[in-house]
PDB file of N, CA and C in Angstrom:
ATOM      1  N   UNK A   1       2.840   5.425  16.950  1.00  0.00           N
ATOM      2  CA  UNK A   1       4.085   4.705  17.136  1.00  0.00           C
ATOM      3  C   UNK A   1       3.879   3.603  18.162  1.00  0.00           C
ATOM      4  N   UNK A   2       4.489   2.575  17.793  1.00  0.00           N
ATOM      5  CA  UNK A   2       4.330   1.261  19.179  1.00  0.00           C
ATOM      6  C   UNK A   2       5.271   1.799  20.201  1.00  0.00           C
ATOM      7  N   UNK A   3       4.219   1.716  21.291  1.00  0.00           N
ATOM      8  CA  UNK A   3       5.321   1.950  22.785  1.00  0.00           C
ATOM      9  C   UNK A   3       5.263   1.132  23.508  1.00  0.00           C
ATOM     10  N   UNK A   4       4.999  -0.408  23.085  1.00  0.00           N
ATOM     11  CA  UNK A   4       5.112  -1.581  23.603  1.00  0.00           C
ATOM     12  C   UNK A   4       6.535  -2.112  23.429  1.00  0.00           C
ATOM     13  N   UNK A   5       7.436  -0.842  22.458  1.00  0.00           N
ATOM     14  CA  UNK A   5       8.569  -1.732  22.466  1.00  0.00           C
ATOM     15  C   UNK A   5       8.624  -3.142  21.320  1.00  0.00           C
ATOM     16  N   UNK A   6       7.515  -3.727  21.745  1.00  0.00           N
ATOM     17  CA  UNK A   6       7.610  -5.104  20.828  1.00  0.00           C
ATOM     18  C   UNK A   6       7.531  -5.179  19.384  1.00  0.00           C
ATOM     19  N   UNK A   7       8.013  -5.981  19.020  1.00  0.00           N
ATOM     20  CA  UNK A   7       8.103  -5.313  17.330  1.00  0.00           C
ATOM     21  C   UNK A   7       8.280  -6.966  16.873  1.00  0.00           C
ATOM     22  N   UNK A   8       7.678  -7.184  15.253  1.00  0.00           N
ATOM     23  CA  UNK A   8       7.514  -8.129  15.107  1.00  0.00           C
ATOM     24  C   UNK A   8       9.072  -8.971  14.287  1.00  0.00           C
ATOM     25  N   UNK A   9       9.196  -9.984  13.946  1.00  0.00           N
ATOM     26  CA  UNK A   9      10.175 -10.660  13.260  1.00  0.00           C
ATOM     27  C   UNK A   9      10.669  -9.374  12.046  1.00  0.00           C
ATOM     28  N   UNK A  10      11.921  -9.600  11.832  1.00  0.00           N
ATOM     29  CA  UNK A  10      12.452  -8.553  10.158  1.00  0.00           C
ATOM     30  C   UNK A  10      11.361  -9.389   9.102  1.00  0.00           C
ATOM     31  N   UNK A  11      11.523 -10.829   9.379  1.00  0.00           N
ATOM     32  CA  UNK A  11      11.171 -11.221   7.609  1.00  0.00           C
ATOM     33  C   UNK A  11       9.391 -10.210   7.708  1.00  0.00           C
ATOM     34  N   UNK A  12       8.823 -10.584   9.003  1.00  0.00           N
ATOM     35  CA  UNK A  12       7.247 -10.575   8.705  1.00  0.00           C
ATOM     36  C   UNK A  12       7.459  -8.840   8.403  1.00  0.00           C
ATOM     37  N   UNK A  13       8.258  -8.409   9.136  1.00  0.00           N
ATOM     38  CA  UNK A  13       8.241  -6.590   8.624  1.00  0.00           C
ATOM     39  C   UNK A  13       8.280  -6.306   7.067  1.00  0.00           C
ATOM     40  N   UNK A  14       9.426  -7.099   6.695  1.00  0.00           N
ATOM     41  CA  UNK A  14      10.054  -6.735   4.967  1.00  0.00           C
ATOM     42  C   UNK A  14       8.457  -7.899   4.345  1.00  0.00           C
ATOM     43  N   UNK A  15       8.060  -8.085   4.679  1.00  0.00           N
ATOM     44  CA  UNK A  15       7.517  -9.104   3.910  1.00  0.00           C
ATOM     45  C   UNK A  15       5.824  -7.692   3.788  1.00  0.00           C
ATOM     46  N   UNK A  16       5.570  -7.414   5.139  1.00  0.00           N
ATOM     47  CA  UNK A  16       4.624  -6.483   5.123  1.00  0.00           C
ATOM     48  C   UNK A  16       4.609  -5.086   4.472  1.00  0.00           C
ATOM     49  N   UNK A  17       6.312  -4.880   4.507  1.00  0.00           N
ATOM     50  CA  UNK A  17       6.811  -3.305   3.309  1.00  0.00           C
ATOM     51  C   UNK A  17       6.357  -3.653   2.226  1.00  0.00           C
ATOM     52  N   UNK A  18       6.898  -5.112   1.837  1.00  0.00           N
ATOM     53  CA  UNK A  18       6.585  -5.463   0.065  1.00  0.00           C
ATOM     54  C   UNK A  18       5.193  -5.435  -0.327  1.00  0.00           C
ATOM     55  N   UNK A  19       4.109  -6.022   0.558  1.00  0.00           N
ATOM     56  CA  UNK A  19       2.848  -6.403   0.346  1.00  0.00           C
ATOM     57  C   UNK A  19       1.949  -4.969   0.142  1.00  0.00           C
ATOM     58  N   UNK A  20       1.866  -4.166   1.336  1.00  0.00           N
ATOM     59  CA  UNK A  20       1.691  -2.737   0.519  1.00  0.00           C
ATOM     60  C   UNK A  20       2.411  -1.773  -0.250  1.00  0.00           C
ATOM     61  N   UNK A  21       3.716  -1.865  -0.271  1.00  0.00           N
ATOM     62  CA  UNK A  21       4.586  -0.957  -1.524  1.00  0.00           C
ATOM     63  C   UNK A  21       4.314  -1.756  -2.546  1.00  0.00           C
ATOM     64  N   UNK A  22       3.921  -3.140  -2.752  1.00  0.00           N
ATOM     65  CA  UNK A  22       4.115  -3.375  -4.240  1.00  0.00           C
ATOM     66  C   UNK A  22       2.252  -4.318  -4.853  1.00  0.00           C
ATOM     67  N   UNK A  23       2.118  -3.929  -3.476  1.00  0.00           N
ATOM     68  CA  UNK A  23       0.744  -4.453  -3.692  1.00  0.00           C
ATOM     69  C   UNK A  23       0.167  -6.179  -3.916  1.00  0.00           C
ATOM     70  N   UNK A  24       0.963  -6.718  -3.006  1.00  0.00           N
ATOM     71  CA  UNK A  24       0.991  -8.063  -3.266  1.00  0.00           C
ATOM     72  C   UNK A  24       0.508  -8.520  -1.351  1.00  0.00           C
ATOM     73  N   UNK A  25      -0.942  -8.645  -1.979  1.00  0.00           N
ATOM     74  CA  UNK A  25      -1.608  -9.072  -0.773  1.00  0.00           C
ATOM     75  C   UNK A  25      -2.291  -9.778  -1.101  1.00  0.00           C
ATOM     76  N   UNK A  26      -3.002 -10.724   0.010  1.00  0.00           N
ATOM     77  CA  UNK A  26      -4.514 -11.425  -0.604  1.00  0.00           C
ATOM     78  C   UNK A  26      -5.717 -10.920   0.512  1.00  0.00           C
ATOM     79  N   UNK A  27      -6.690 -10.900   0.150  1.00  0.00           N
ATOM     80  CA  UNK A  27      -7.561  -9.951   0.965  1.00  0.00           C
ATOM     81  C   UNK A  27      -8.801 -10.919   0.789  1.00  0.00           C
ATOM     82  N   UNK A  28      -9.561 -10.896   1.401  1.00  0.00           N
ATOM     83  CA  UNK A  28     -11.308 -11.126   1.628  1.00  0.00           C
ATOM     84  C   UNK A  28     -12.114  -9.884   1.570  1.00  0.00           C
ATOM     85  N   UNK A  29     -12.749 -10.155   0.925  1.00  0.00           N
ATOM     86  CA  UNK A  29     -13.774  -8.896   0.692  1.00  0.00           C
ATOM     87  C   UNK A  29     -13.068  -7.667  -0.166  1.00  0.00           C
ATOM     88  N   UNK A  30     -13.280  -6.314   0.582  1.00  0.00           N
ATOM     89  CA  UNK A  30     -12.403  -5.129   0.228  1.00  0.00           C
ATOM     90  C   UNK A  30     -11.549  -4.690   1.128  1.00  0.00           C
ATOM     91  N   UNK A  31     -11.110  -5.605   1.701  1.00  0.00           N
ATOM     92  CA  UNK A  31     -10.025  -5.005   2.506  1.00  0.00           C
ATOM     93  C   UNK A  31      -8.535  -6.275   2.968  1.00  0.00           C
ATOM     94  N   UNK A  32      -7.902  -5.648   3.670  1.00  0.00           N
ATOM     95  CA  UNK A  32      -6.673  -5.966   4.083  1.00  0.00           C
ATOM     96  C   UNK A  32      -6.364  -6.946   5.354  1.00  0.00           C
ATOM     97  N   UNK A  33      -6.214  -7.552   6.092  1.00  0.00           N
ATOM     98  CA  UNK A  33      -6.311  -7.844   7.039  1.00  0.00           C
ATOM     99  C   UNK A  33      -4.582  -7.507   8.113  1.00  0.00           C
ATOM    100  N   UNK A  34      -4.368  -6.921   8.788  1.00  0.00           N
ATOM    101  CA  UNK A  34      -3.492  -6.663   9.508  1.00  0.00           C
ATOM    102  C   UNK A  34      -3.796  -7.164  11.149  1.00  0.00           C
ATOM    103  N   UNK A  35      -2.514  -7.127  11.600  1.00  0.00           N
ATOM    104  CA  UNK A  35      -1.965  -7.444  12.973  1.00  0.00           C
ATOM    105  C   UNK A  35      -1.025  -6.630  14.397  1.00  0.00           C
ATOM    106  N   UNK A  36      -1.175  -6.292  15.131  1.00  0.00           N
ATOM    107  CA  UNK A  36      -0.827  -5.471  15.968  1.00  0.00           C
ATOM    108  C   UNK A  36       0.100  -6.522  16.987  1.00  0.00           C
ATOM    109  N   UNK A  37       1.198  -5.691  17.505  1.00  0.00           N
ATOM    110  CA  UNK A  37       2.061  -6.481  18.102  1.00  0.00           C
ATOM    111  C   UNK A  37       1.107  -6.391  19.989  1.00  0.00           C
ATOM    112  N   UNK A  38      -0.023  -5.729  19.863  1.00  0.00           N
ATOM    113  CA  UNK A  38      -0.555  -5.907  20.961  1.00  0.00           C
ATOM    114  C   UNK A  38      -1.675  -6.234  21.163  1.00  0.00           C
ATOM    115  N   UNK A  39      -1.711  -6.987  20.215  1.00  0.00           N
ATOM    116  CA  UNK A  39      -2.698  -8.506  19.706  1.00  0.00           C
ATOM    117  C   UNK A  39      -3.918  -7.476  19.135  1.00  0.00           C
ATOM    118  N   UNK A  40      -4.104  -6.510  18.998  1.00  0.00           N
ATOM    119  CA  UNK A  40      -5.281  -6.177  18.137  1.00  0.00           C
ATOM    120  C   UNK A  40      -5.443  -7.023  16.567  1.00  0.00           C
ATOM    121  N   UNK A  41      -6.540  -5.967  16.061  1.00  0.00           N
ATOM    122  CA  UNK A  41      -6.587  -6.386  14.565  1.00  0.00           C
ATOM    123  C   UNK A  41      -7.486  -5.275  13.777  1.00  0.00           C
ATOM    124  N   UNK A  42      -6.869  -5.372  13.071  1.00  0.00           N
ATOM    125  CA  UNK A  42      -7.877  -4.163  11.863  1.00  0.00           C
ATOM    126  C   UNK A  42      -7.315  -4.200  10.534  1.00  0.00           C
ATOM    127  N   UNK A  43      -7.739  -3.285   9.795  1.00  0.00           N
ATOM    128  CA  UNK A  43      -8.255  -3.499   7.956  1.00  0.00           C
ATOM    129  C   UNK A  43      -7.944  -2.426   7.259  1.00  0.00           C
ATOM    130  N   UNK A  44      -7.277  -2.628   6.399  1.00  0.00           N
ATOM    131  CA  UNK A  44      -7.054  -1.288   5.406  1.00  0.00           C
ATOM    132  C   UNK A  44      -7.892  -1.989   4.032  1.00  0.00           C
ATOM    133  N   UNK A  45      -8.878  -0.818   3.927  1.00  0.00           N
ATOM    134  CA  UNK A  45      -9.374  -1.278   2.390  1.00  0.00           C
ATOM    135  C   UNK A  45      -8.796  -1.137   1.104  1.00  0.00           C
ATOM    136  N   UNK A  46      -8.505  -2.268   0.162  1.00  0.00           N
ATOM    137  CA  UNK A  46      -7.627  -2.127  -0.848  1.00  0.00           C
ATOM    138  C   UNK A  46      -7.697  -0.860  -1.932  1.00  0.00           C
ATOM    139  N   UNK A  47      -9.253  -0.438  -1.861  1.00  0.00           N
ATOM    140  CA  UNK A  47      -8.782   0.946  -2.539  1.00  0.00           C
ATOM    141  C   UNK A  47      -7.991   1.986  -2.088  1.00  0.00           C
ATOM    142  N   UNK A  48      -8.321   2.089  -0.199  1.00  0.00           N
ATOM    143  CA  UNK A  48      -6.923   3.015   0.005  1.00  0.00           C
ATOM    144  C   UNK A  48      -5.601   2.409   0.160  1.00  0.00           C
ATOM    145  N   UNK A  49      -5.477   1.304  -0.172  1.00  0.00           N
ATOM    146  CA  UNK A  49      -4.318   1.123  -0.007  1.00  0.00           C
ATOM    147  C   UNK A  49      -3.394   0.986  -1.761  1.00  0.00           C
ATOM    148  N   UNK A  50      -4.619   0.762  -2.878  1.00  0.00           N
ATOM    149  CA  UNK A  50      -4.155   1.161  -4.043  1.00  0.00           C
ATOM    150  C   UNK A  50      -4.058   2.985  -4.306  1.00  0.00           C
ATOM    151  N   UNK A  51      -4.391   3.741  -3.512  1.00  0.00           N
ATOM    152  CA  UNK A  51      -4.286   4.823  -2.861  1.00  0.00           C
ATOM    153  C   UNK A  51      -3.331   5.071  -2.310  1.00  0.00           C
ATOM    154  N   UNK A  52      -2.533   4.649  -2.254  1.00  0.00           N
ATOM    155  CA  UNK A  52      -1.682   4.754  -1.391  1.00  0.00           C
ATOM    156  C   UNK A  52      -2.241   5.647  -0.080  1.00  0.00           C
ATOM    157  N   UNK A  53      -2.870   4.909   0.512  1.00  0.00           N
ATOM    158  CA  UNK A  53      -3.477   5.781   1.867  1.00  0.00           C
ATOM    159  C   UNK A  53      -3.517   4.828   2.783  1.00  0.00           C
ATOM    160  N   UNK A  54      -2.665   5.196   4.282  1.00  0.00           N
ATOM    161  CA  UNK A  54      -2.730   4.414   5.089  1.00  0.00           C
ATOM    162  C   UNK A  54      -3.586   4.246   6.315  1.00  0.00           C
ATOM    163  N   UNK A  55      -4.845   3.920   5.874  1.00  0.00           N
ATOM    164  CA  UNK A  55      -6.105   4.651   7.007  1.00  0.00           C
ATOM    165  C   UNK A  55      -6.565   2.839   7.595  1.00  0.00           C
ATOM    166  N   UNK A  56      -6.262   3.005   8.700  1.00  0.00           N
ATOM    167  CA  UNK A  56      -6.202   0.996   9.422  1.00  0.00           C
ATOM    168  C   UNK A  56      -7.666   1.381  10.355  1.00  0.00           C
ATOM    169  N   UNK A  57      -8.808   0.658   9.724  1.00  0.00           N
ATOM    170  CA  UNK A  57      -9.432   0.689  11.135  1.00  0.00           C
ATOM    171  C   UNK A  57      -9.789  -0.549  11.954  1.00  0.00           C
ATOM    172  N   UNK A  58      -9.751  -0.531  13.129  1.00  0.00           N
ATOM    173  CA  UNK A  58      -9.172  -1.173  14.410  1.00  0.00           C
ATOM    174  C   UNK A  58     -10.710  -2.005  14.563  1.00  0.00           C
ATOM    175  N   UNK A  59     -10.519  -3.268  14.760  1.00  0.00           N
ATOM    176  CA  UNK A  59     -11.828  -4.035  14.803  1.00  0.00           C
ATOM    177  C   UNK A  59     -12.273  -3.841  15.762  1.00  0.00           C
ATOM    178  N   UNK A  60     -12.238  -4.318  17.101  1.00  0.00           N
ATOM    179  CA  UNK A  60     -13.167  -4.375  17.976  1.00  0.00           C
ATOM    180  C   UNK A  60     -13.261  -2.758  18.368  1.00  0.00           C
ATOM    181  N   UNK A  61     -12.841  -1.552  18.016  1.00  0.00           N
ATOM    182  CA  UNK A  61     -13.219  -0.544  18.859  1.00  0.00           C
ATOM    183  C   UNK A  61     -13.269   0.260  17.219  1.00  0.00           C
ATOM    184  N   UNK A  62     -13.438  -0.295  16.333  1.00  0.00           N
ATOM    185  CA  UNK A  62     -13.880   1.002  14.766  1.00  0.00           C
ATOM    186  C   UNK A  62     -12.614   2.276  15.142  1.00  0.00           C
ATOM    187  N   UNK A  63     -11.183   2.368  15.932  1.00  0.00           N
ATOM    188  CA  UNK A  63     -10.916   3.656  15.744  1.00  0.00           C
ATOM    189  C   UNK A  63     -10.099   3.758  14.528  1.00  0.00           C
ATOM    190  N   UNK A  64      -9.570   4.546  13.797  1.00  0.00           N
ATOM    191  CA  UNK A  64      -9.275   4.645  12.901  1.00  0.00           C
ATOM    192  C   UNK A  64      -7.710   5.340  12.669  1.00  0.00           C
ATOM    193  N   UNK A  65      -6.837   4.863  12.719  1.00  0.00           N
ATOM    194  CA  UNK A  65      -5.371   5.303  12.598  1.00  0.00           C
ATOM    195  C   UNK A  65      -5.184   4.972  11.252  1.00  0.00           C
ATOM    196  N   UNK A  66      -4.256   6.803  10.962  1.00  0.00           N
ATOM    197  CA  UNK A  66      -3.692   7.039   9.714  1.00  0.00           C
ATOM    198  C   UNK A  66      -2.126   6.974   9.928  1.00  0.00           C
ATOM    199  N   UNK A  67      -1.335   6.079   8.670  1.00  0.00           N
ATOM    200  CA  UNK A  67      -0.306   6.635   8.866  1.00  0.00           C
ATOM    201  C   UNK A  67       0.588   7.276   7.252  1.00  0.00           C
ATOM    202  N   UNK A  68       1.564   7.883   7.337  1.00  0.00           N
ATOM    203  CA  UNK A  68       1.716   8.854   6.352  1.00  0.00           C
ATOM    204  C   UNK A  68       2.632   7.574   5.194  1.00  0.00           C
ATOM    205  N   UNK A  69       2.976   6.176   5.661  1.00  0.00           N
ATOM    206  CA  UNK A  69       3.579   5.510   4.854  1.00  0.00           C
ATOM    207  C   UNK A  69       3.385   4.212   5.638  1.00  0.00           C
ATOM    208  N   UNK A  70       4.058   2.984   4.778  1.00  0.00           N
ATOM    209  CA  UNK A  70       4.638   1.816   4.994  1.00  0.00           C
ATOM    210  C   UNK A  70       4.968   1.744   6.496  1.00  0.00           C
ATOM    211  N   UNK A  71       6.494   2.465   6.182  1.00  0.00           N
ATOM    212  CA  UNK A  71       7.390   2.178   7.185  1.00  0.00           C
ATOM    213  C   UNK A  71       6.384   2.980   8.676  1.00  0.00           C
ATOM    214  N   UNK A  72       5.727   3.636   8.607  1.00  0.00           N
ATOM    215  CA  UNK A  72       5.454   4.786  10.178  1.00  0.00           C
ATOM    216  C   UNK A  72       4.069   3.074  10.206  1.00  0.00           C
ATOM    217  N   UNK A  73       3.491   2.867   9.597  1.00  0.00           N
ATOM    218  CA  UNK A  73       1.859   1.631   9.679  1.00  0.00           C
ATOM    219  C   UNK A  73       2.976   0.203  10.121  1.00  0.00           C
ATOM    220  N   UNK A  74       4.410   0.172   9.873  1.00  0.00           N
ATOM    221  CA  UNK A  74       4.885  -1.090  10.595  1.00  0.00           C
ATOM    222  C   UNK A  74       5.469  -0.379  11.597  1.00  0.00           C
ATOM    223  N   UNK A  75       6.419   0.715  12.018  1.00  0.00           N
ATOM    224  CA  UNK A  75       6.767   1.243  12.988  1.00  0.00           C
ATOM    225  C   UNK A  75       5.499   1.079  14.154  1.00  0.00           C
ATOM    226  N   UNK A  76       4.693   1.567  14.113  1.00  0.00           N
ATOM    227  CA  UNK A  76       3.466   1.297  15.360  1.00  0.00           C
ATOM    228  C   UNK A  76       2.891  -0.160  15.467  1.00  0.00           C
ATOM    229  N   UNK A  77       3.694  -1.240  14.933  1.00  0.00           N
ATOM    230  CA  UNK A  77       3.341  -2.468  15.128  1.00  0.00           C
ATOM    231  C   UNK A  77       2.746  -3.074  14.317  1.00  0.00           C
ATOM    232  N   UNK A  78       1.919  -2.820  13.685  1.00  0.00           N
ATOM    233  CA  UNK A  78       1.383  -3.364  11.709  1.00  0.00           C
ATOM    234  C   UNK A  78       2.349  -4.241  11.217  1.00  0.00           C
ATOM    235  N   UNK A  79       1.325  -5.293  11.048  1.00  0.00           N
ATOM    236  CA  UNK A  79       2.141  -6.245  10.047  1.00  0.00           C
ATOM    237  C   UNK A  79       0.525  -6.785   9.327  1.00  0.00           C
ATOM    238  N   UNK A  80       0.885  -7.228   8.276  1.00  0.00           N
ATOM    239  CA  UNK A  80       0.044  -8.064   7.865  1.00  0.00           C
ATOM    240  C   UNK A  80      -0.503  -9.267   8.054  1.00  0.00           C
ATOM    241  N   UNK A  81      -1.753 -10.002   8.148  1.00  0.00           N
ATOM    242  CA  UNK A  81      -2.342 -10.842   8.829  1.00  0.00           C
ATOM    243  C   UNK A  81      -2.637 -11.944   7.973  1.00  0.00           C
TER     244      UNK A  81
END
């Protein structure tokens, strides 16, 4: 969960629900590119995310956060990049 409090714009939120609920992203390589409201960055690969599996791993430190949906991967600050 974000405990920065900070949370990004509604549109970029609803815009980031649609892109993995309906699968309308554009990607490089095999993966996703996402954004953290505390300036990180990390990647969901499009097979888990045609998976519906929300497994983000975190660039500069490889850790790897799961979340059980959409809404809990933008709740902790996730948006798409």
């Amino acid at each position: 969960m974000n405990t920065t409090g900070e949370v990004w714009s509604s549109e970029l939120r609803e815009q980031t629900r649609k892109a993995v609920e309906d699968f309308d992203f554009a990607f490089l390589g095999d993966s996703v590119a996402f954004k953290n409201v505390d300036g990180r960055f990390g990647a969901i690969t499009v097979s888990d995310l045609l998976g519906e599996q929300f497994k983000l791993t975190v660039r500069r430190s490889g850790d790897i956060e799961t979340f059980a949906d959409a809404q809990q991967l933008i709740d902790a600050g996730w948006a798409i990049d």
